[in-house]
Protein backbone atom coordinates (compact mmCIF):
# COMPACT_ATOMS: atom_id res chain seq x y z
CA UNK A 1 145.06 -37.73 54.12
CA UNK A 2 143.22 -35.65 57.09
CA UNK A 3 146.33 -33.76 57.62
CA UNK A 4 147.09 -32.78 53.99
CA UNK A 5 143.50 -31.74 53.71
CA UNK A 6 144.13 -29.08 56.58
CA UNK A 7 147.32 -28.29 55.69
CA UNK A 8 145.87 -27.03 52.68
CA UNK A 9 142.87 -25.41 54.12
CA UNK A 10 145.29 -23.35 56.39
CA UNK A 11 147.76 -22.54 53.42
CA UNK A 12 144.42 -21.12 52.02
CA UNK A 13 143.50 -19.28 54.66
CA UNK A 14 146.51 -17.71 55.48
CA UNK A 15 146.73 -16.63 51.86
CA UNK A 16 143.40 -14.97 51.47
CA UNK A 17 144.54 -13.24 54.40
CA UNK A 18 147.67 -11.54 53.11
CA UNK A 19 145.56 -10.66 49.87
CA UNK A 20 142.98 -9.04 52.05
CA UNK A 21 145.56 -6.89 53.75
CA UNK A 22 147.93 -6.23 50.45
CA UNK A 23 144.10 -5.08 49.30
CA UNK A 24 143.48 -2.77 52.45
CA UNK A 25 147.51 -1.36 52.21
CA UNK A 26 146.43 -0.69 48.74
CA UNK A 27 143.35 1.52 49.49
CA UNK A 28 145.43 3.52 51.81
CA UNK A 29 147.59 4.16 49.42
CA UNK A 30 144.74 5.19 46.86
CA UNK A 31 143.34 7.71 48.92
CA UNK A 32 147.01 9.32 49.16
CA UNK A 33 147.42 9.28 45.56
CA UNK A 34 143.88 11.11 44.96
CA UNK A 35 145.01 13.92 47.46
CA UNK A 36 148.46 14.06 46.53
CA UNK A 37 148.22 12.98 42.48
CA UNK A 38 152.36 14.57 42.16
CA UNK A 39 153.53 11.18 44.13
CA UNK A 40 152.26 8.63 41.77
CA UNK A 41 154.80 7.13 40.05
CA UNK A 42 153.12 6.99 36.42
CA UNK A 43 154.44 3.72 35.19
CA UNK A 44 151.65 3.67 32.79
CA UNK A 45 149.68 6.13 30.17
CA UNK A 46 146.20 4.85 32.38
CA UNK A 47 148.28 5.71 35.77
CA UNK A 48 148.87 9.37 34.11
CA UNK A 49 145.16 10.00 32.81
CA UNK A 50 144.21 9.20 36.44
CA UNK A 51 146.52 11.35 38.18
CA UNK A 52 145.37 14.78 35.88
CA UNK A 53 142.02 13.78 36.71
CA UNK A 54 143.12 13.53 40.70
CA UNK A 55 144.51 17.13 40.36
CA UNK A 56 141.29 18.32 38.92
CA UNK A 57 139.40 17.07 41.60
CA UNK A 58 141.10 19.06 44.03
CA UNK A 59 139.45 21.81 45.47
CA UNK A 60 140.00 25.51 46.53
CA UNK A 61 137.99 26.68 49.37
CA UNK A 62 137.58 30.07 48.28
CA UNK A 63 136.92 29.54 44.67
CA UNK A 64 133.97 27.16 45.43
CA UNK A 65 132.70 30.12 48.03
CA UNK A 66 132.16 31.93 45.26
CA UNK A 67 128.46 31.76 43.63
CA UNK A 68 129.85 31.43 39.99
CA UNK A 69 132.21 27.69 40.60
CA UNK A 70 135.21 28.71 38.32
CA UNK A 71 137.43 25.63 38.42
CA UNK A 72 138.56 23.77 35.44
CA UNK A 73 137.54 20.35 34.51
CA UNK A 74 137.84 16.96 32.25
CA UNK A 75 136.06 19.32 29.65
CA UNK A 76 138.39 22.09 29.74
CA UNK A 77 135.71 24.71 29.61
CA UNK A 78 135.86 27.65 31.99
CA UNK A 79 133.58 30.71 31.32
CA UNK A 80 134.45 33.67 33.34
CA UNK A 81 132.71 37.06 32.19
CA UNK A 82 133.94 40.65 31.75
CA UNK A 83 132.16 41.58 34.60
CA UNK A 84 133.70 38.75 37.17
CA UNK A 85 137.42 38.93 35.65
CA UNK A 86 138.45 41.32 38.30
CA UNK A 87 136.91 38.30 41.39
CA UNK A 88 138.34 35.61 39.05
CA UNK A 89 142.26 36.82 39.13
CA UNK A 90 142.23 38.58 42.60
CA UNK A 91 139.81 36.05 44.58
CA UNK A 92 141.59 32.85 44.57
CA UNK A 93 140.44 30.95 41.58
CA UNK A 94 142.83 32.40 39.33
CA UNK A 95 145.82 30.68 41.76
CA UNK A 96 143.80 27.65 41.98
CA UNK A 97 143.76 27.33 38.36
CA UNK A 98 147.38 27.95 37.75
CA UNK A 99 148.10 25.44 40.60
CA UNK A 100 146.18 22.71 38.52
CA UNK A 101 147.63 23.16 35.86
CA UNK A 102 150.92 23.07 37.15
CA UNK A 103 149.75 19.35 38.82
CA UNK A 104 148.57 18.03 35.48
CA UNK A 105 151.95 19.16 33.58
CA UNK A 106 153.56 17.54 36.34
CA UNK A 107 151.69 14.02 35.96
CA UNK A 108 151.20 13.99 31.95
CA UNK A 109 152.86 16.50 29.74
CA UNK A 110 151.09 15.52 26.65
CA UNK A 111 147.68 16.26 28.73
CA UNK A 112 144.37 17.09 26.15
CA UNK A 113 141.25 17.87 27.64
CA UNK A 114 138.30 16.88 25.80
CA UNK A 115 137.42 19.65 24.04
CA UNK A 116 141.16 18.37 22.42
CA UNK A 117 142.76 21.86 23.64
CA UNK A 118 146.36 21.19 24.84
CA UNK A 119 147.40 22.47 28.29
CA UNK A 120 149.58 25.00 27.71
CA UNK A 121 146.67 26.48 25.36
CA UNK A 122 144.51 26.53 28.17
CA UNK A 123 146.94 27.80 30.32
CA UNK A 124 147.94 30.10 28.10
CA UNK A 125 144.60 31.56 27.42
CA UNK A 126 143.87 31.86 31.48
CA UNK A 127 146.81 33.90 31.80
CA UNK A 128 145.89 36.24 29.37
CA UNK A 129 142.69 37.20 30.35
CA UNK A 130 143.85 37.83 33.95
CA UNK A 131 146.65 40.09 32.51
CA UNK A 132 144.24 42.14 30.05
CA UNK A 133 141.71 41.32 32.82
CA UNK A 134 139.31 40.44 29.61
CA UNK A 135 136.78 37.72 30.21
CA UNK A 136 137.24 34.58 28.12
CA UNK A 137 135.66 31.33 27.02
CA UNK A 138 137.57 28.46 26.89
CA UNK A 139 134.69 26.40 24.74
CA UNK A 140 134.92 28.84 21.89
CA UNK A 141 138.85 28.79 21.68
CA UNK A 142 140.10 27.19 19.14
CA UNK A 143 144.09 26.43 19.00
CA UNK A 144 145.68 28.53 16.51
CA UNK A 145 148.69 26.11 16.30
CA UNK A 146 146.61 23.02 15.31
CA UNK A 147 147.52 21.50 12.00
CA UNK A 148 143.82 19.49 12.35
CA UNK A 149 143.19 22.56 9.58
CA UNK A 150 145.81 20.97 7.38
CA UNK A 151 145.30 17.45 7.98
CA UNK A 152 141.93 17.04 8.75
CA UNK A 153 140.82 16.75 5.17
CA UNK A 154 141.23 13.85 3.14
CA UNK A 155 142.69 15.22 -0.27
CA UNK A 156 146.24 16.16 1.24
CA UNK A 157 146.72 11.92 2.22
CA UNK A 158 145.58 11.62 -0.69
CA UNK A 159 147.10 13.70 -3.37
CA UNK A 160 150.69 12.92 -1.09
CA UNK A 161 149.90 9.40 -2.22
CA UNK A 162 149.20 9.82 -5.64
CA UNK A 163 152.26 12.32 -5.94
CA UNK A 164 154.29 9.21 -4.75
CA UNK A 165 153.35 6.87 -7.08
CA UNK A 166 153.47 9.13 -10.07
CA UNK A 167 157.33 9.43 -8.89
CA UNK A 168 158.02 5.71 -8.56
CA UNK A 169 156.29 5.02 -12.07
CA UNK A 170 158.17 8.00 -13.15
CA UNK A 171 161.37 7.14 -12.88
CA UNK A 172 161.22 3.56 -11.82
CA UNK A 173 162.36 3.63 -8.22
């Protein structure tokens, strides 16, 4: 009975050990995936999310030199003035910005940020400015292709629904 009772002990043992290291292989790996976010493998929606947020939380050295911080974030709002267009687009942040956004198409397509603009909008919109070399606001944009406009009401469900039913009593479908 002694002998089973270590035998388990050191089956024990040795297994919190290999879940201690499989923990510290995972860490390392964790930290890669933050600086790199392009290498995860996105097996899952939650995997995705994370990986935009990792490329947003990389930073440009010579955009954060600058006294006005112009990078985007989880909000999707970037202010940059008339008067600092001409820093924005030559001084670095302007390639930083484009290089995120590049990283979160790569990781999730579909990306929204939570002021519910799509990427590309935002993209869009960032590349404009720097062409006209017009300051924008990315909070006051609103996407001209959202159908939120058309569907955001409640009569269109629900005259659709009573057109429906008037059919099928109609003619007896």
């Amino acid at each position: 009975m002694k002998n089973v009772n270590s035998n388990f002990l050191i089956s024990i043992y040795v297994g919190i050990l290999f879940f201690m290291l499989f923990n510290l292989a995972n860490a390392e790996s964790n930290e890669e995936y933050i600086r790199q976010p392009r290498r995860h493998v996105n097996l899952s929606p939650f995997d995705s999310w994370r990986s935009a947020y990792y490329c947003m939380m990389n930073h440009s050295n010579t955009c954060n030199l600058k006294s006005n911080n112009y990078t985007i974030n989880i909000n999707g709002t970037l202010n940059v003035q008339d008067s600092d267009i001409h820093d924005f687009c030559t001084g670095g942040c302007y390639d930083h910005t484009l290089l995120v956004f590049k990283c979160i198409q790569d990781v999730k397509r579909d990306f929204h940020f939570a002021t519910k603009a799509h990427i590309s909008f935002v993209k869009n919109i960032t590349m404009n400015a720097c062409n006209e070399l017009k300051g924008f606001d990315l909070l006051n944009y609103k996407d001209p292709n959202s159908a939120t406009s058309l569907y955001g009401r409640m009569y269109m469900p629900l005259l659709s629904t009573l057109m429906t039913m008037a059919f099928i009593v109609t003619f007896g479908v």
